[in-house]
Protein backbone atom coordinates (compact mmCIF):
# COMPACT_ATOMS: atom_id res chain seq x y z
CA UNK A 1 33.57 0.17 -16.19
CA UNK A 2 30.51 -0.07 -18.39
CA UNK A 3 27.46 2.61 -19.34
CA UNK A 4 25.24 2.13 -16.63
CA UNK A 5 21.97 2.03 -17.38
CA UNK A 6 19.62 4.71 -18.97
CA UNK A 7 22.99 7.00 -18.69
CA UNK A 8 23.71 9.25 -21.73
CA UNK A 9 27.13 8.99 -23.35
CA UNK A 10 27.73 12.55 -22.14
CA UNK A 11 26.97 12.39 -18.61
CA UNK A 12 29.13 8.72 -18.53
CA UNK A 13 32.22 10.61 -19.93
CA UNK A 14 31.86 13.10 -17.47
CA UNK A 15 31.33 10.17 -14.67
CA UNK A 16 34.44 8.49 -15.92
CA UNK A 17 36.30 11.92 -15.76
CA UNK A 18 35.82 11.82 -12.18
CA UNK A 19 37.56 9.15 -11.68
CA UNK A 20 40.90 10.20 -13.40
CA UNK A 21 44.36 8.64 -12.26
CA UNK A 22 45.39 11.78 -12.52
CA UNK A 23 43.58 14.19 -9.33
CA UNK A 24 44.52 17.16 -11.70
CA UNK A 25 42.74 15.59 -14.62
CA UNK A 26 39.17 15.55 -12.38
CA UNK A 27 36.81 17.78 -12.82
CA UNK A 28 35.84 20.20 -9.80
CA UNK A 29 32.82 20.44 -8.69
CA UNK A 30 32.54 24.03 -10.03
CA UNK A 31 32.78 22.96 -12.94
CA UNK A 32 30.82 19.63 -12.61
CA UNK A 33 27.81 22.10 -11.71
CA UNK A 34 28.39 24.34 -15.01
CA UNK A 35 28.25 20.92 -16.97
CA UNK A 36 25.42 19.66 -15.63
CA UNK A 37 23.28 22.90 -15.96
CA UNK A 38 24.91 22.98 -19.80
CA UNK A 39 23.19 19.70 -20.42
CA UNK A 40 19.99 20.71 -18.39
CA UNK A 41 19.49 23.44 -20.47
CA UNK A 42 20.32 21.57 -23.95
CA UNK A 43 17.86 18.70 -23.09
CA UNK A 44 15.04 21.56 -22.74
CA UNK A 45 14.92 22.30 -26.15
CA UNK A 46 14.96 18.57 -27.26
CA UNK A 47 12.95 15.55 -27.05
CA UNK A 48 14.54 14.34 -24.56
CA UNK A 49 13.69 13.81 -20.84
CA UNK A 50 15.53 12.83 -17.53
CA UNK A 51 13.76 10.82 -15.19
CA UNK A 52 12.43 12.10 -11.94
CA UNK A 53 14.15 11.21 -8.92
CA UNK A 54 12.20 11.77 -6.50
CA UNK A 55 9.45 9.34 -7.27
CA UNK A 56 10.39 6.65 -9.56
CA UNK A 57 6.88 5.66 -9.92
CA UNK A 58 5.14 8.84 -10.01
CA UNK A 59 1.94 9.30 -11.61
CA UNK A 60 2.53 11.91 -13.68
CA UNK A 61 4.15 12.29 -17.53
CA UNK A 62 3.45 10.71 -20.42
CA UNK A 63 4.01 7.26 -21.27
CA UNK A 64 4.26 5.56 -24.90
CA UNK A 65 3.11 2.28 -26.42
CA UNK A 66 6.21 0.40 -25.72
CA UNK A 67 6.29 0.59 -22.26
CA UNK A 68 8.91 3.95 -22.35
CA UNK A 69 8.23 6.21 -19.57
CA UNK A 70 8.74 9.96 -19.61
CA UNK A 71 8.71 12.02 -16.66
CA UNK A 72 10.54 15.41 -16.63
CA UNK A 73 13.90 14.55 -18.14
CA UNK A 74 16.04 11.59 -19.86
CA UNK A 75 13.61 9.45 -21.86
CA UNK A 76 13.81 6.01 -19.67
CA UNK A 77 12.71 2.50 -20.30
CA UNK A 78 9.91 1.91 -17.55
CA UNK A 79 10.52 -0.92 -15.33
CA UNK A 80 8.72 -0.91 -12.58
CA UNK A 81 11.17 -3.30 -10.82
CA UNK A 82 13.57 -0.72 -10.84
CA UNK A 83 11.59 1.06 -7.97
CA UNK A 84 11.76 0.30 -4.69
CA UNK A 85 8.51 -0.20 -4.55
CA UNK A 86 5.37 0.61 -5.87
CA UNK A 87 4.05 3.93 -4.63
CA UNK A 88 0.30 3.86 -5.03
CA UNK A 89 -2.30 6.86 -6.10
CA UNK A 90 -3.96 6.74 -3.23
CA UNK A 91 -3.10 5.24 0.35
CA UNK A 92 -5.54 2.24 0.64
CA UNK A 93 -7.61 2.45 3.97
CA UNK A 94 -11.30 1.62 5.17
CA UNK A 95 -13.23 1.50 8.08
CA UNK A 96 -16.75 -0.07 8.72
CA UNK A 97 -19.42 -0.17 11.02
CA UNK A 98 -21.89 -3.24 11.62
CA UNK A 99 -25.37 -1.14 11.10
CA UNK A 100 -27.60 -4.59 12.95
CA UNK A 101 -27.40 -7.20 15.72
CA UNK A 102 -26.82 -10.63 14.53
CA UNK A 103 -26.92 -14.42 15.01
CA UNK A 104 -23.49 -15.29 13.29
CA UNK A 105 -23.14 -18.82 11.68
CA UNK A 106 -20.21 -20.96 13.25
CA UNK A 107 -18.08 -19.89 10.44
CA UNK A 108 -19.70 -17.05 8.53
CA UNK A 109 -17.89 -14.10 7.75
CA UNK A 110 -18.75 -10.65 9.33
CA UNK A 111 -19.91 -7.93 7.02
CA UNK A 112 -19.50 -4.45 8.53
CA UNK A 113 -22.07 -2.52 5.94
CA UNK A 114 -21.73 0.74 6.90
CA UNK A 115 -18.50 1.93 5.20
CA UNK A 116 -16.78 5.10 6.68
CA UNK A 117 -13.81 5.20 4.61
CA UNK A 118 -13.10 3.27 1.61
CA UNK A 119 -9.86 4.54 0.06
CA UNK A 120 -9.14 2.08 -3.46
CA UNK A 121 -12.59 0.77 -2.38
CA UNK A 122 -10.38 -2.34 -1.65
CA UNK A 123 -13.14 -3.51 1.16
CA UNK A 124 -16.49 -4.93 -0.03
CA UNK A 125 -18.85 -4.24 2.65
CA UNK A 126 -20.91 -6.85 0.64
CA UNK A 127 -18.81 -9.96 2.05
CA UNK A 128 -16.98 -7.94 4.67
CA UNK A 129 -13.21 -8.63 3.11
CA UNK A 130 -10.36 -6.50 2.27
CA UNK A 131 -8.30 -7.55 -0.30
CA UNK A 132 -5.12 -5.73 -0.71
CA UNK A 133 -4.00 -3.97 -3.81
CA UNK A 134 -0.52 -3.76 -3.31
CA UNK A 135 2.17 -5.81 -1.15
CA UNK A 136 3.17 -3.81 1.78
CA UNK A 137 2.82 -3.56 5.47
CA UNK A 138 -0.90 -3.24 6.65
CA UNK A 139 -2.98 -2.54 10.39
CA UNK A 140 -5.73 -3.99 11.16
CA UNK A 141 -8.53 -3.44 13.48
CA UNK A 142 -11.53 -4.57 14.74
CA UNK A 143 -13.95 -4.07 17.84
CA UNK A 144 -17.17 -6.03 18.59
CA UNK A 145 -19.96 -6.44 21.37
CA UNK A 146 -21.50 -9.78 22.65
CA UNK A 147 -25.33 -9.44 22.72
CA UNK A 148 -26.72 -9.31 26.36
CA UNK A 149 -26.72 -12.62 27.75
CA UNK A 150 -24.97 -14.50 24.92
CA UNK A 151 -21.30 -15.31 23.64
CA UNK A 152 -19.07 -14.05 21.13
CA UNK A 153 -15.76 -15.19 19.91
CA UNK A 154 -14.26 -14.05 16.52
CA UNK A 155 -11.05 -14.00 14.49
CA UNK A 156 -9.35 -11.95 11.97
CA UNK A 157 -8.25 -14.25 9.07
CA UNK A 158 -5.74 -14.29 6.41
CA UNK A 159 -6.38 -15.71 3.27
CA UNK A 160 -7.02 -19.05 5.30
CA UNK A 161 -5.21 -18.52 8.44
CA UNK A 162 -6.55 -18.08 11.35
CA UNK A 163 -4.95 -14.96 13.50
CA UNK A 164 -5.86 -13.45 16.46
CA UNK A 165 -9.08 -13.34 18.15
CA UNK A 166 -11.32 -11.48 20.92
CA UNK A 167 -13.55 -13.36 23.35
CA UNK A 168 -15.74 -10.68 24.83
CA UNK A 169 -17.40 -13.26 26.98
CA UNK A 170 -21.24 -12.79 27.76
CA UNK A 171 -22.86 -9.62 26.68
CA UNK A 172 -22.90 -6.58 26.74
CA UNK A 173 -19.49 -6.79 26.16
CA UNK A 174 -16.35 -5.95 23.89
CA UNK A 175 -13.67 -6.76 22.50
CA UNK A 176 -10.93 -5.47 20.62
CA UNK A 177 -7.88 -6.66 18.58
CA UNK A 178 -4.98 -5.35 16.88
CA UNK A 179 -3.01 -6.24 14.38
CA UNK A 180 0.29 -5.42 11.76
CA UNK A 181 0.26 -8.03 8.72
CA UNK A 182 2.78 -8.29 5.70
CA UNK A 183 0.66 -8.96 3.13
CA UNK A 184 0.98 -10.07 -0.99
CA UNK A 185 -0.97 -7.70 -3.67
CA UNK A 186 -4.47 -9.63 -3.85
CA UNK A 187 -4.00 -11.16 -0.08
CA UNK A 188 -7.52 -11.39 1.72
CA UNK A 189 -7.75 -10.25 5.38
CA UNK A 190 -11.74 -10.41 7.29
CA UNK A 191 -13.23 -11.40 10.37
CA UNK A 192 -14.80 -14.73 11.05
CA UNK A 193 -17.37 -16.04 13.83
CA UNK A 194 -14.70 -18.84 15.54
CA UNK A 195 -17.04 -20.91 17.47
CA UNK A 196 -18.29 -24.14 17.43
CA UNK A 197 -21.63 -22.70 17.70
CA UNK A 198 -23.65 -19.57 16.73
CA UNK A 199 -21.88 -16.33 17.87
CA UNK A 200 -23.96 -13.50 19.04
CA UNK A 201 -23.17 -10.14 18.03
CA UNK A 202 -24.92 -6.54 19.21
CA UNK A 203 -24.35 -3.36 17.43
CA UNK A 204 -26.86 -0.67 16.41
CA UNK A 205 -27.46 1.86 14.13
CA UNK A 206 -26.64 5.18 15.24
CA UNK A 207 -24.00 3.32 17.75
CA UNK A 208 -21.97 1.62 15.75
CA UNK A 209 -20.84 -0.73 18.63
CA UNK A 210 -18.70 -3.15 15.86
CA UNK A 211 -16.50 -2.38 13.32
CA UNK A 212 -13.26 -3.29 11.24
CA UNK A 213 -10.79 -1.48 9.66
CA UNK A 214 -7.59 -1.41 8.17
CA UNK A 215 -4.77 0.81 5.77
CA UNK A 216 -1.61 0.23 4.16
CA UNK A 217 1.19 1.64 6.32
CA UNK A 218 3.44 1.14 3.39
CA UNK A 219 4.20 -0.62 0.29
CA UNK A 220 7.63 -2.96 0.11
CA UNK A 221 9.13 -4.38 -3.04
């Protein structure tokens, strides 16, 4: 069997040694701790680093021109693929409120302008879609209100897809939908008017009948 991969010569002899023919001739674990804290303790006072475990892809270290990646231990070629997946800063999530009533266009967009939470700042309030930083798993969520004595019928979209959608029916009235989407780094998710006609929505500020939201659950490979 071969070096594996960013394993020093030391630590694959001692691997090997494990695997003897011979039980007699393997190490015990006694002594596979002694090792271990032997080469701990060398690497301190060298240049050398091991690579943390416990978060392949953390944030912290130091990281060279090259692409080499040191954090805490044996100095490592960075690959990102070599995670499991990409573990970001800071866990993207936003909600937003609609701050007026509106006549919708057949097919215009919604824009929820009062922002709540904007986490990555991933939603633009300014044309009312999310578009996700990472690939993952992601909730959705929105709510809205029919003006009084008019319809409403909107959809969540992805990309171009149309999802699911709420019919509040004729106002004052809401409606509320739910959603858990696997979505592609730079994916677009927003809510749509889905009528053939104009779609009245009522909201108000200080109320904050309408809103959308939505946060990364977590991020896959």
């Amino acid at each position: 069997m071969g070096r594996p991969p960013y394993a020093s010569e030391i630590i694959n002899k001692t691997m090997q040694s494990c695997w003897h023919e011979n039980p007699s001739g393997r190490p015990s674990f006694n002594n596979l701790v002694i090792d271990f804290n032997k080469m701990l303790t060398s690497m301190d006072n060298r240049s050398e680093e091991y690579p943390n475990l416990d978060d392949c892809n953390s944030s912290g270290g130091k990281s060279s021109n090259d692409g080499t990646k040191y954090d805490g231990g044996l100095k490592v070629a960075w690959l990102s693929n070599n995670c499991s997946h990409q573990k970001p800063k800071e866990i993207p999530a936003f909600s937003a409120s609609m701050t007026n009533a509106k006549v919708l266009g057949a097919t215009e967009i919604l824009q929820f302008d009062k922002v709540w939470t904007n986490n990555g700042k991933d939603y633009d309030q300014n044309t009312g879609i999310f578009k996700a930083p990472f690939k993952g798993v992601y909730q959705f969520s929105f709510t809205v209100m029919s003006s009084n004595g008019k319809k409403l019928r909107v959809f969540l979209w992805h990309n171009g897809n149309r999802l699911v959608g709420v019919y509040p029916g004729i106002g004052y009235n809401e409606g509320t939908a739910n959603i858990v989407l696997n979505l592609k780094k730079g994916d677009r998710v927003y809510v749509k008017c889905g009528g053939s006609d104009h779609g009245y929505i009522h909201t108000a500020n200080g109320y904050w009948y309408s809103m959308f939201s939505g946060y990364l659950i977590h991020a896959t490979k």
